[in-house]
N, C-alpha and C. Protein backbone atom coordinates (compact mmCIF):
# COMPACT_ATOMS: atom_id res chain seq x y z
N UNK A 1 -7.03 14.48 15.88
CA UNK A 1 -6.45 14.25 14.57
C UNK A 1 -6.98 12.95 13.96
N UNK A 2 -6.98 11.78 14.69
CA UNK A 2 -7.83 10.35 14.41
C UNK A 2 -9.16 10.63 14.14
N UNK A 3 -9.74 11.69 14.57
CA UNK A 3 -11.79 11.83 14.49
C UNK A 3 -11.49 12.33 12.80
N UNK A 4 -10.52 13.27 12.70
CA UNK A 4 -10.95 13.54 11.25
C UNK A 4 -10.73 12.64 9.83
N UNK A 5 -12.00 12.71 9.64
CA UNK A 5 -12.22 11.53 8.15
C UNK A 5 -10.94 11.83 7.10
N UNK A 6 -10.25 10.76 6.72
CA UNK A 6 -9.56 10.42 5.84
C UNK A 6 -9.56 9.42 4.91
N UNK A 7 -8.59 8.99 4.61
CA UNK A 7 -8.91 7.81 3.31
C UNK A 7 -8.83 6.66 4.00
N UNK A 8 -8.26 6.69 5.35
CA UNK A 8 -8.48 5.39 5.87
C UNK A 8 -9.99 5.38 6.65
N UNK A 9 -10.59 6.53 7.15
CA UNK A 9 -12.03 6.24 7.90
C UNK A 9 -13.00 5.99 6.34
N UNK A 10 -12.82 7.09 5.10
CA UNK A 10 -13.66 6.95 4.04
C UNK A 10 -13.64 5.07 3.79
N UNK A 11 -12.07 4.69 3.71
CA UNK A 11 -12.40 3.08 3.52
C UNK A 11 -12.79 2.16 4.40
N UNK A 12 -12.91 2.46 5.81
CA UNK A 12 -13.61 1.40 7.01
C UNK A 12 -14.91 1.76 6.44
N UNK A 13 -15.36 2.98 6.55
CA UNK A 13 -17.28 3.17 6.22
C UNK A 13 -17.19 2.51 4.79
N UNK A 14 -16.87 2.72 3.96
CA UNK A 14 -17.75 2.09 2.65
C UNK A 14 -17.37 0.78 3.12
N UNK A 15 -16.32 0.37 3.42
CA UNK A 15 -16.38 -1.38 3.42
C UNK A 15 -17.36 -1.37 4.58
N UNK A 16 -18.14 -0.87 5.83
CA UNK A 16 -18.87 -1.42 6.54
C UNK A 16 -20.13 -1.47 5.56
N UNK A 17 -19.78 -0.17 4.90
CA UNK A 17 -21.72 -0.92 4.20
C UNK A 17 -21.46 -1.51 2.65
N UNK A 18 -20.44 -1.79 2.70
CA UNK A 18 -20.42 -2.77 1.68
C UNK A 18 -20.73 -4.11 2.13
N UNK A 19 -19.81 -4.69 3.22
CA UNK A 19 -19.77 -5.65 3.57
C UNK A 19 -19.98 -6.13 5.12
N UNK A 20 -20.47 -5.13 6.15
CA UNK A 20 -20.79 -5.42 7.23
C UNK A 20 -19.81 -5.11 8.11
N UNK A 21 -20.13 -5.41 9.90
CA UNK A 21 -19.49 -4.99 10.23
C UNK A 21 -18.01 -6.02 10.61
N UNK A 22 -18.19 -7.31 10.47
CA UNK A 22 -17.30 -7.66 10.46
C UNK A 22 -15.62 -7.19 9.12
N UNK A 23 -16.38 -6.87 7.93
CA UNK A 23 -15.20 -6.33 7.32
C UNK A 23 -14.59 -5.32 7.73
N UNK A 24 -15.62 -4.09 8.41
CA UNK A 24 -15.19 -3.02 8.89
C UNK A 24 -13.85 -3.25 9.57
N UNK A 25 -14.11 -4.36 10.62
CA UNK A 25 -12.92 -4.19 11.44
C UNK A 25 -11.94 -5.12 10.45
N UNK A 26 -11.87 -5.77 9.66
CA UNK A 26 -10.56 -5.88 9.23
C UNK A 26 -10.28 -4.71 8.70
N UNK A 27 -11.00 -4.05 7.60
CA UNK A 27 -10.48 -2.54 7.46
C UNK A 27 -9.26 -1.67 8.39
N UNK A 28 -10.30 -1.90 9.53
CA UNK A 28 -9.93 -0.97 10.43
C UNK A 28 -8.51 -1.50 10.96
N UNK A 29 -8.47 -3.08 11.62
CA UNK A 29 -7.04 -3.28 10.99
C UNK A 29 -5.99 -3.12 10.15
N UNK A 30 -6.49 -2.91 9.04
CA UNK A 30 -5.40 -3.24 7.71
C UNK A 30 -4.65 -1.47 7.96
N UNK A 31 -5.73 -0.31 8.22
CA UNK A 31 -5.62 0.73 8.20
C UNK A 31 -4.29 1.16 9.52
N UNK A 32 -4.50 0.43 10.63
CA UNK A 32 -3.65 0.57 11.61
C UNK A 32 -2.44 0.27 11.30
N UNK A 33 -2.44 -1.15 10.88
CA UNK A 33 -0.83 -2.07 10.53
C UNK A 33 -0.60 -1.35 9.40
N UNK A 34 -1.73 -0.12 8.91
CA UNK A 34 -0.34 0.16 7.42
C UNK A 34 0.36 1.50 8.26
N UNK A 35 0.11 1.65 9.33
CA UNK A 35 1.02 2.79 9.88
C UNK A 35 2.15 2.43 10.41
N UNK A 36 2.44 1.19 10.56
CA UNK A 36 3.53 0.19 11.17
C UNK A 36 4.79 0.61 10.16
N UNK A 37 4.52 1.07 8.62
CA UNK A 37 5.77 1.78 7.91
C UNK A 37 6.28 2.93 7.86
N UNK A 38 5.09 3.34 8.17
CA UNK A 38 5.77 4.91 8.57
C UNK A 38 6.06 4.66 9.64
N UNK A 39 5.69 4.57 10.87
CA UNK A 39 6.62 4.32 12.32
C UNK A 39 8.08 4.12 11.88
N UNK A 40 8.06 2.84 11.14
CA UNK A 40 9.49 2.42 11.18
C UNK A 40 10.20 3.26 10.50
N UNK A 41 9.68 3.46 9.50
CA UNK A 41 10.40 4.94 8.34
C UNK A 41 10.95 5.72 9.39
N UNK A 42 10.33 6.13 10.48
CA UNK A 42 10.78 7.42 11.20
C UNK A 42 11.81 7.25 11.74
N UNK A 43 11.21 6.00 12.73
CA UNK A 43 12.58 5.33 13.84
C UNK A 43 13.81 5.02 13.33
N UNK A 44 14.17 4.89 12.15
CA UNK A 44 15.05 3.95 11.28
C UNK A 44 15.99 5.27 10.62
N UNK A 45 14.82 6.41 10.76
CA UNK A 45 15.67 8.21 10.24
C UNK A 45 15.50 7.58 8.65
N UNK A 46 14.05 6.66 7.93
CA UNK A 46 14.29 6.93 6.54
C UNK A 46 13.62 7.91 5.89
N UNK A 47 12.62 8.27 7.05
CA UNK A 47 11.59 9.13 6.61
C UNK A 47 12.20 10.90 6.23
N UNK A 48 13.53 10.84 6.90
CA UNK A 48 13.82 12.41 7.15
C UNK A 48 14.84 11.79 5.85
N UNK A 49 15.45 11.08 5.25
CA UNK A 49 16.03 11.17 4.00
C UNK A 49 14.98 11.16 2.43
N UNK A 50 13.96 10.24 3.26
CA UNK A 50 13.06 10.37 2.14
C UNK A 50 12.25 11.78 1.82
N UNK A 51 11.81 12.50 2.83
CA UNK A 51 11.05 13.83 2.55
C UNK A 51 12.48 15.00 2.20
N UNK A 52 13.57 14.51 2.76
CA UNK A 52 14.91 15.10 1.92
C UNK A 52 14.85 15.08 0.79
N UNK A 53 14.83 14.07 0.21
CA UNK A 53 14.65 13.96 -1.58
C UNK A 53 13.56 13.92 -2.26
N UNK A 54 13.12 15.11 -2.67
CA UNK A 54 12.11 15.38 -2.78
C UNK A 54 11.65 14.22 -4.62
N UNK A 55 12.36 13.30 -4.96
CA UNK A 55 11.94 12.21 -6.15
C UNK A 55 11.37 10.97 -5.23
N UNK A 56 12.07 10.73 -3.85
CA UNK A 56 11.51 9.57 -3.18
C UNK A 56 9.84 10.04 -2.80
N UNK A 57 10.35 11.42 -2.37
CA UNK A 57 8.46 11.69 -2.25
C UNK A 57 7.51 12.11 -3.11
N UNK A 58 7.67 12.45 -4.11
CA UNK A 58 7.18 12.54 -5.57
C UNK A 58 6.65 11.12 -6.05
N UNK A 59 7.45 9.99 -5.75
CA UNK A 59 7.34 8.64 -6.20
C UNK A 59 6.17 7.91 -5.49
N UNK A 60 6.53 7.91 -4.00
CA UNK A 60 5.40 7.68 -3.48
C UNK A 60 3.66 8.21 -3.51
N UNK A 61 3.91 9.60 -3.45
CA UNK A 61 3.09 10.40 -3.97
C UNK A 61 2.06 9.99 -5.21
N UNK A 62 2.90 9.59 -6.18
CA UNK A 62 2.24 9.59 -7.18
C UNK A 62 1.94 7.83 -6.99
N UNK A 63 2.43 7.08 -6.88
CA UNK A 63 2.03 5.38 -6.60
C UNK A 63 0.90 5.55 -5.55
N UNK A 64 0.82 6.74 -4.60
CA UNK A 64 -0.25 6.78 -3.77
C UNK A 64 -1.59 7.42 -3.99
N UNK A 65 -0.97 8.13 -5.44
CA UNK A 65 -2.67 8.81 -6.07
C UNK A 65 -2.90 8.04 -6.74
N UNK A 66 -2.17 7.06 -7.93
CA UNK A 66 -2.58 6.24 -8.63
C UNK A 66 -3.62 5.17 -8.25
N UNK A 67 -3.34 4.94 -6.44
CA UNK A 67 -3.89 3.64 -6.01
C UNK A 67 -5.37 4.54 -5.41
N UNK A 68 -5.39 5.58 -5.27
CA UNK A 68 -6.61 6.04 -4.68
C UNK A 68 -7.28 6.36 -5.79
N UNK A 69 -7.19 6.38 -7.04
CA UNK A 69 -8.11 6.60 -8.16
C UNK A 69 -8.00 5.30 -8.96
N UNK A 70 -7.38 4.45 -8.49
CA UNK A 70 -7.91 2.70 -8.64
C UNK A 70 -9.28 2.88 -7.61
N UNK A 71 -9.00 2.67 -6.99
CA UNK A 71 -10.33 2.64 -5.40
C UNK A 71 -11.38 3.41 -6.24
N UNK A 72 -11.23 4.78 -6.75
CA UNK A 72 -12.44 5.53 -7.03
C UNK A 72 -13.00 4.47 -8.40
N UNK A 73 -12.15 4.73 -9.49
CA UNK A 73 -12.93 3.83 -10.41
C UNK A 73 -13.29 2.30 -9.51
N UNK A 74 -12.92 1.67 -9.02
CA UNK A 74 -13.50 0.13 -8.80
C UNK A 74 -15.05 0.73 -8.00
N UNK A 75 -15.05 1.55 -7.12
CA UNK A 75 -16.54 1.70 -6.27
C UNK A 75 -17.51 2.84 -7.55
N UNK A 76 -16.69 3.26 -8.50
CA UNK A 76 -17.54 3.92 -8.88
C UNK A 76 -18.24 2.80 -10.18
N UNK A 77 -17.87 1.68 -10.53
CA UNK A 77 -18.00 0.42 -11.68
C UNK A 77 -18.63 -0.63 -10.96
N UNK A 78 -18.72 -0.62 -9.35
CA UNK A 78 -19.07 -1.80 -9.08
C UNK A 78 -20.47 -1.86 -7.91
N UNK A 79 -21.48 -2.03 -9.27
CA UNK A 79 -22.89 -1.75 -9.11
C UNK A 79 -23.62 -2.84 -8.19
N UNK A 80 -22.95 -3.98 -7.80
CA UNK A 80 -23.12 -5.27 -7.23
C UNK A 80 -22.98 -4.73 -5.16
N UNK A 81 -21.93 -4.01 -5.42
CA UNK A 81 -21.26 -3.33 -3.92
C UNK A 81 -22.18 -3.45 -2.80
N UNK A 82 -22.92 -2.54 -3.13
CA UNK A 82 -24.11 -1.96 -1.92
C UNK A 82 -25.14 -3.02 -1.65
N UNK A 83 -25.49 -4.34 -2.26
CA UNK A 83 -26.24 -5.41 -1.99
C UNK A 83 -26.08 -6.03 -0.60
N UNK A 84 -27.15 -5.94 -0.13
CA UNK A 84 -27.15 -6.41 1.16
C UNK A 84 -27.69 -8.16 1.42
N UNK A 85 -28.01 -9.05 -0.17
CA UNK A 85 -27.89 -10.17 -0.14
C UNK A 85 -26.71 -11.25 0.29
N UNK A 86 -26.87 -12.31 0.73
CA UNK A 86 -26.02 -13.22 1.28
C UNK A 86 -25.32 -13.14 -0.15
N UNK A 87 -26.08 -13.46 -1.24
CA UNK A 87 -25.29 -14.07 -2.29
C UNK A 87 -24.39 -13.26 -2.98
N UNK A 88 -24.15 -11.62 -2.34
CA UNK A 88 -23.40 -10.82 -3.04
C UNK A 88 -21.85 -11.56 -2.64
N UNK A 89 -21.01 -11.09 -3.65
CA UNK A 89 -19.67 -11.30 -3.91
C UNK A 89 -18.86 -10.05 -2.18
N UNK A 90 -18.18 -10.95 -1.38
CA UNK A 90 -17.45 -10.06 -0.81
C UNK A 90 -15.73 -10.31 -0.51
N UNK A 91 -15.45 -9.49 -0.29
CA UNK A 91 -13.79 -9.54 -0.52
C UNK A 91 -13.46 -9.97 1.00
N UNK A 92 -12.47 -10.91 0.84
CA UNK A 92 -11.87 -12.12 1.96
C UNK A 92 -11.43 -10.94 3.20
N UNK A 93 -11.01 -11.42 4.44
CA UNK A 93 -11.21 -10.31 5.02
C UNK A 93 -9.49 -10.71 5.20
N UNK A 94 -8.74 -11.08 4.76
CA UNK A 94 -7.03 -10.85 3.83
C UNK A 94 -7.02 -9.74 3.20
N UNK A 95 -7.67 -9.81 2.25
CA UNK A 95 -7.77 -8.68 0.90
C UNK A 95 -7.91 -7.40 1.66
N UNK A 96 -9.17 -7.54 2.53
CA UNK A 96 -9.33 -5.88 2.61
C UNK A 96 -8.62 -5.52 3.84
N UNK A 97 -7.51 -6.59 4.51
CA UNK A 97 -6.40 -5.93 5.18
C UNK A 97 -5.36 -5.27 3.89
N UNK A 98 -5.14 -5.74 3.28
CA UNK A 98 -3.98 -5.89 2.60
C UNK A 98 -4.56 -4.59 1.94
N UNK A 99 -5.37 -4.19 1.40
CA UNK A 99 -5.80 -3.10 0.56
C UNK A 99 -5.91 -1.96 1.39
N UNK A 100 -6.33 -1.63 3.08
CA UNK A 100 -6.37 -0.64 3.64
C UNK A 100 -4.92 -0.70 4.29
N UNK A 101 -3.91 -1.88 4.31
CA UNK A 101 -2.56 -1.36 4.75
C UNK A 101 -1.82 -0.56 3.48
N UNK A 102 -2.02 -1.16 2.13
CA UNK A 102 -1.88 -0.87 1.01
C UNK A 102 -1.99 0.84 0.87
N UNK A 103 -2.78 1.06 1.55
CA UNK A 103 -3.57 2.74 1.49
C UNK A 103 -3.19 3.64 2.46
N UNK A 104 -2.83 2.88 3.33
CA UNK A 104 -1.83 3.56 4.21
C UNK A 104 -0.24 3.69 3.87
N UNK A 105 0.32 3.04 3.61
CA UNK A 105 1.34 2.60 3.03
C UNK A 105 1.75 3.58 2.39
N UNK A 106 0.87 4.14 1.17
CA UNK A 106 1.16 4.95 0.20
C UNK A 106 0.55 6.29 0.43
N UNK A 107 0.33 6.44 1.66
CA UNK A 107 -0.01 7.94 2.40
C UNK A 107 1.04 8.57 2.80
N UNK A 108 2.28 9.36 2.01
CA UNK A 108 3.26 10.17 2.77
C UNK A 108 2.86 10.85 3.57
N UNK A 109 1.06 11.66 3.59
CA UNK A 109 1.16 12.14 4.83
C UNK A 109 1.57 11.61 6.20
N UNK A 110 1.25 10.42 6.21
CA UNK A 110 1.77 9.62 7.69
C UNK A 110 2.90 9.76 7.75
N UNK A 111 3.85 9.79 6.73
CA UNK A 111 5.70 9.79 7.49
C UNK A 111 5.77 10.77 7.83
N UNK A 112 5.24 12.12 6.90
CA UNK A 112 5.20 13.60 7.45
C UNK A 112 4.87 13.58 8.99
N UNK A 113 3.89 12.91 9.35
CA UNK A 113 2.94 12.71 10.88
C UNK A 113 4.16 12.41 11.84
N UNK A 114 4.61 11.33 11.37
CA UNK A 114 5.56 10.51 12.40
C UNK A 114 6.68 11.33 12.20
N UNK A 115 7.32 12.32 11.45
CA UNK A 115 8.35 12.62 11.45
C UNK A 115 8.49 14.03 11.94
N UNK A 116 7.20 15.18 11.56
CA UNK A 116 7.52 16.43 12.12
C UNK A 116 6.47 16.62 13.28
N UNK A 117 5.02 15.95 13.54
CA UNK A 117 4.36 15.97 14.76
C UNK A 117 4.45 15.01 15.76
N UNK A 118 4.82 14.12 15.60
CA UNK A 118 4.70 13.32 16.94
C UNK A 118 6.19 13.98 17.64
N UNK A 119 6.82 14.02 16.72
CA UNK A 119 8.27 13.78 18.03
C UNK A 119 8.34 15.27 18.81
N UNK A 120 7.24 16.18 18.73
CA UNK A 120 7.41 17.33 19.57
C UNK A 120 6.51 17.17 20.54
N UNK A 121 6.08 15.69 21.15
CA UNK A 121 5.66 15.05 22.46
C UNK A 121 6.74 14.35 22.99
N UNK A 122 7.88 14.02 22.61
CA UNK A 122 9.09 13.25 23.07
C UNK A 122 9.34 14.64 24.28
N UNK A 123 9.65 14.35 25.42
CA UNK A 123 10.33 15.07 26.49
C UNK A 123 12.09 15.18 25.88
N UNK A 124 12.26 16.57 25.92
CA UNK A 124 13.93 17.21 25.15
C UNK A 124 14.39 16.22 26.03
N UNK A 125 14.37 16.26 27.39
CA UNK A 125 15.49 15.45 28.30
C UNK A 125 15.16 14.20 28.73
N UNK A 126 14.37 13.36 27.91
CA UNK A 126 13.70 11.84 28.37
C UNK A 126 15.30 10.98 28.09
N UNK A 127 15.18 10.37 29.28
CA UNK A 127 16.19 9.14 29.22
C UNK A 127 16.02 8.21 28.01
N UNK A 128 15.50 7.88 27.87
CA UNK A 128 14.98 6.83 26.51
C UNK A 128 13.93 7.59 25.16
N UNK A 129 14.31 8.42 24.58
CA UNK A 129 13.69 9.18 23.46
C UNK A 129 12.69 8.13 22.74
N UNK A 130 13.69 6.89 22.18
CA UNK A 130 12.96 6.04 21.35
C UNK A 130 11.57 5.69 22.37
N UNK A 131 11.86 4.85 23.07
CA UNK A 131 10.77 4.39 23.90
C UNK A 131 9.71 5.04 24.04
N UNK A 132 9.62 6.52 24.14
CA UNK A 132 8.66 7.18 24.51
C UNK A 132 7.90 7.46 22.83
N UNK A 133 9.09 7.82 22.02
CA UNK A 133 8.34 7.99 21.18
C UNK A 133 7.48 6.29 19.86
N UNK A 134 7.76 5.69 20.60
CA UNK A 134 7.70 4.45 20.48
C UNK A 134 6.19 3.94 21.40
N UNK A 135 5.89 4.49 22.30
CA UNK A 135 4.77 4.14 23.43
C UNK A 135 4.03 5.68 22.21
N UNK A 136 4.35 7.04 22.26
CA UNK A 136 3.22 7.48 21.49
C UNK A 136 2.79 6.81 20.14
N UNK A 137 3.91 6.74 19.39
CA UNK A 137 2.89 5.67 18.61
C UNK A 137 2.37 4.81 18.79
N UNK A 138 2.49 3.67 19.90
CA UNK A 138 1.49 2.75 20.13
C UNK A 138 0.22 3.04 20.32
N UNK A 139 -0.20 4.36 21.05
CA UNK A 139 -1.00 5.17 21.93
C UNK A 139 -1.89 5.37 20.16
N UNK A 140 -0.90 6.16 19.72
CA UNK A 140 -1.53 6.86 18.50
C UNK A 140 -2.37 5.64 17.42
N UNK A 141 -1.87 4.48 17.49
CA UNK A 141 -2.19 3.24 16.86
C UNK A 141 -3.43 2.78 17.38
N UNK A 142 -3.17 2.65 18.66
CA UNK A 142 -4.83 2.58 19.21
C UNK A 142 -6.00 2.92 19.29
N UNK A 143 -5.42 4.60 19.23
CA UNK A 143 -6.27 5.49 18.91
C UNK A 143 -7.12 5.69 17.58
N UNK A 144 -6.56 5.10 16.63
CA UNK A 144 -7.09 4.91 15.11
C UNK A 144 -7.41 4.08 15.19
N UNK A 145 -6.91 2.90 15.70
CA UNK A 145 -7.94 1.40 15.56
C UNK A 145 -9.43 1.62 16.43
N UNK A 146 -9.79 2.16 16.95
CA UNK A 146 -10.80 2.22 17.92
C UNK A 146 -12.00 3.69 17.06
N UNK A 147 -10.80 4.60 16.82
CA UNK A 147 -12.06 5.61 16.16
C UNK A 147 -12.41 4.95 14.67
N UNK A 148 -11.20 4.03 14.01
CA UNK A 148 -11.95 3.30 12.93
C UNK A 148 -12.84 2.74 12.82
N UNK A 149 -12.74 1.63 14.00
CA UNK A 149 -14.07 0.56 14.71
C UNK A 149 -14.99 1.17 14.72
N UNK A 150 -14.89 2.43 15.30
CA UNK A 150 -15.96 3.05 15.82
C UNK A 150 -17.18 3.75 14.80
N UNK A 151 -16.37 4.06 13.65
CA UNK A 151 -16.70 4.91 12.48
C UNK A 151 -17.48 3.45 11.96
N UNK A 152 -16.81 2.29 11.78
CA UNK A 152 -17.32 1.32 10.36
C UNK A 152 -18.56 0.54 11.31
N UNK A 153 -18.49 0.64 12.66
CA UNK A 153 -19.64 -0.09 13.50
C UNK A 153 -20.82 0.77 13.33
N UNK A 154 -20.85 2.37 13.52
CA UNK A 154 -22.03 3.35 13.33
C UNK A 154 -22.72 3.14 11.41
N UNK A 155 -21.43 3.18 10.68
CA UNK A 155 -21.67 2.63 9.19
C UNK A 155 -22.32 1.92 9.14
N UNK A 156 -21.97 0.50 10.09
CA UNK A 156 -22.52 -1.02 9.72
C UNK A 156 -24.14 -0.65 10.58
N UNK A 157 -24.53 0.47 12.08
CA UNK A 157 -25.48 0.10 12.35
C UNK A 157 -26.29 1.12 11.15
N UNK A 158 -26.11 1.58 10.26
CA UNK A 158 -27.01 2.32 8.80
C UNK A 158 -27.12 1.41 7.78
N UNK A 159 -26.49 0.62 7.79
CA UNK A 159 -25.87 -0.16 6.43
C UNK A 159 -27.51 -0.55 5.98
N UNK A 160 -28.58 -0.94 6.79
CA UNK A 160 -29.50 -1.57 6.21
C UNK A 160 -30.17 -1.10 5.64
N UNK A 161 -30.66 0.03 6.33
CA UNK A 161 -31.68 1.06 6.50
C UNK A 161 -31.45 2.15 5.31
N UNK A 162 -29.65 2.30 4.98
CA UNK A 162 -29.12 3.66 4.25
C UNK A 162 -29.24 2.43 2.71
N UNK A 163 -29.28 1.54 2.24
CA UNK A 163 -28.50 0.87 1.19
C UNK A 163 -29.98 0.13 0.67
N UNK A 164 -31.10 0.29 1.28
CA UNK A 164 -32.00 -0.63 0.90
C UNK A 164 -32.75 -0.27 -0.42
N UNK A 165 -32.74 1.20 -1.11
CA UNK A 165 -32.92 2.33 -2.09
C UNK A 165 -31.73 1.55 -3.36
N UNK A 166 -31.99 1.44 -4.46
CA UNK A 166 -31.08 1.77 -5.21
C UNK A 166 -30.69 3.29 -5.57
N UNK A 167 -31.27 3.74 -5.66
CA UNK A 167 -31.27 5.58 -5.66
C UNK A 167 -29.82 5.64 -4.52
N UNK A 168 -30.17 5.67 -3.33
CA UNK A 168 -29.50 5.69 -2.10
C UNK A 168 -28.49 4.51 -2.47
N UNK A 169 -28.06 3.61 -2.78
CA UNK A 169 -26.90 2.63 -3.64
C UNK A 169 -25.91 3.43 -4.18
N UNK A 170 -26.52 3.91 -5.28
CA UNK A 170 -25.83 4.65 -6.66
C UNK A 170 -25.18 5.86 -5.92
N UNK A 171 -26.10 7.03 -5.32
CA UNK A 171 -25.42 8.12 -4.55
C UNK A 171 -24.31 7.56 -3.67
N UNK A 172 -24.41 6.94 -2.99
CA UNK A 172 -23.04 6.63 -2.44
C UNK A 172 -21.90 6.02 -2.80
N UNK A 173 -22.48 4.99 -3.75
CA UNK A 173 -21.25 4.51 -4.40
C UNK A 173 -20.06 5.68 -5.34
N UNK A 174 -21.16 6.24 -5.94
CA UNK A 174 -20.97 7.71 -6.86
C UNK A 174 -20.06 8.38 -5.59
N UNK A 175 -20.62 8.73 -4.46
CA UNK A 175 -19.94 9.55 -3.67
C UNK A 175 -18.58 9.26 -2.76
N UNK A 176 -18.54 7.66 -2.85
CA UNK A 176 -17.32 6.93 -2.48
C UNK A 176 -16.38 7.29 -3.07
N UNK A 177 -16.60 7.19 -4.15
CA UNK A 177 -15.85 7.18 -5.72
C UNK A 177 -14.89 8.64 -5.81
N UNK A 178 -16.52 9.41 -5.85
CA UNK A 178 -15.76 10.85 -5.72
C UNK A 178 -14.80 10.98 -4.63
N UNK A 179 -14.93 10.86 -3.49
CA UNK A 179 -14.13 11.06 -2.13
C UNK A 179 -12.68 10.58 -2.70
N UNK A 180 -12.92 8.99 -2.80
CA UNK A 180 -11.37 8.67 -3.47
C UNK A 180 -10.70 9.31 -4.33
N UNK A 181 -11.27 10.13 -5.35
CA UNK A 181 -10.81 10.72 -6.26
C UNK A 181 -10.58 12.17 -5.93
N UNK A 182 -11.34 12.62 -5.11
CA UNK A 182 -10.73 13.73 -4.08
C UNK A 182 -9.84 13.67 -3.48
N UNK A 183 -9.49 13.08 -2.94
CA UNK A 183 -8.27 12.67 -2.04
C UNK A 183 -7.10 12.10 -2.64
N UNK A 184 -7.24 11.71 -3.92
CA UNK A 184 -6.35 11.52 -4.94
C UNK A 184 -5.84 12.89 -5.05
N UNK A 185 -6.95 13.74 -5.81
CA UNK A 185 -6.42 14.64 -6.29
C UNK A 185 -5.85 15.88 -5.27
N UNK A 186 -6.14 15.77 -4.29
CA UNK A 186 -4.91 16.23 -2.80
C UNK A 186 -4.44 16.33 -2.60
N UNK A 187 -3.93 14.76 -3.04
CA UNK A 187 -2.12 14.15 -2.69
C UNK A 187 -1.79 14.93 -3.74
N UNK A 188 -2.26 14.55 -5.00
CA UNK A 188 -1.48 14.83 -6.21
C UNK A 188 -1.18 16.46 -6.44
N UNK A 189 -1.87 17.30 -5.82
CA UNK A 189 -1.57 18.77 -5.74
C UNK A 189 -0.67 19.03 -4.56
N UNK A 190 -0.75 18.09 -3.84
CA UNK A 190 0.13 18.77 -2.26
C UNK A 190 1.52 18.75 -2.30
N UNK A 191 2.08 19.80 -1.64
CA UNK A 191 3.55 20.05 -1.73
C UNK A 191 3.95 19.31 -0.58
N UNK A 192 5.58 18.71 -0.79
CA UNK A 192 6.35 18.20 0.53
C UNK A 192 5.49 19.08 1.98
């Protein structure tokens, strides 16, 4: 479920060849710690009131397509991106935690995740329910931080070779763009 590309692997790869591989892994951080709300959403039982009311998930929903077709217009406007000069402009590696927790954050699919698939790995008769389901998400946390790494390090070893073309620039930026705006438009069609 972690191997398949989403809006958090689409944002570790473009930030690795935007900005190398050290941004990657804050990416790849920011992307992990934004699952730290849905966890708690679940554990806390807000997630099963929130996908209850179907305006709390409508709300998010839509604050979460809005922010993924921010992302598409900014990579699809920002022609500077793909420069592999020292002197290009790059975003603090704060920011692009805060922007891939940001993106997680506003992914209801994850509360859906934490709320109707993980807990059918909890053992019916486990002495400690939380705990266990508390160790799979840790498990599951790791597991994304590492196939993220893994995704924005293979990115970062292309970054030179794939970005040195402006031709090859423009197509991807173009195709970043689109992805975000695909995946916008996803959320924005998908039912509870």
């Amino acid at each position: 479920m972690v191997l398949i590309p989403g809006t958090g692997v689409i944002f570790t790869v473009s930030t690795a060849l935007l900005q190398g591989r050290t941004a990657s892994l804050y990416a790849a951080l920011g992307c992990t710690a934004g699952i730290v709300p849905h966890l708690l959403a679940t554990v806390l039982g807000l997630a099963a009131v929130m996908h209850a009311g179907a305006l709390a998930f409508q709300v998010l929903k839509i604050v979460g397509v809005m922010y993924l077709f921010y992302l598409a217009y900014s990579m699809w406007r920002d022609t500077d991106g793909f420069s592999v000069s020292e002197g290009a402009t790059r975003v603090s590696g704060r920011a692009l935690v805060f922007k891939a927790v940001l993106l997680n954050v506003l992914n209801p699919k994850l509360t859906i995740f934490f709320l109707a698939f993980l807990p059918q790995f909890v053992a019916p008769d486990a002495q400690a329910p939380m705990t266990q389901l508390l160790v799979l998400s840790g498990v599951f946390m790791a597991m994304t931080f590492a196939v993220f790494v893994m995704y924005g390090l293979v990115a970062h070893a292309f970054r030179a070779k794939v970005i040195e073309s402006a031709r090859v620039q423009r197509v991807l930026r173009h195709g970043f763009a689109a992805a975000f705006a695909g995946l916008g438009v996803k959320l924005a069609l998908s039912e509870r």
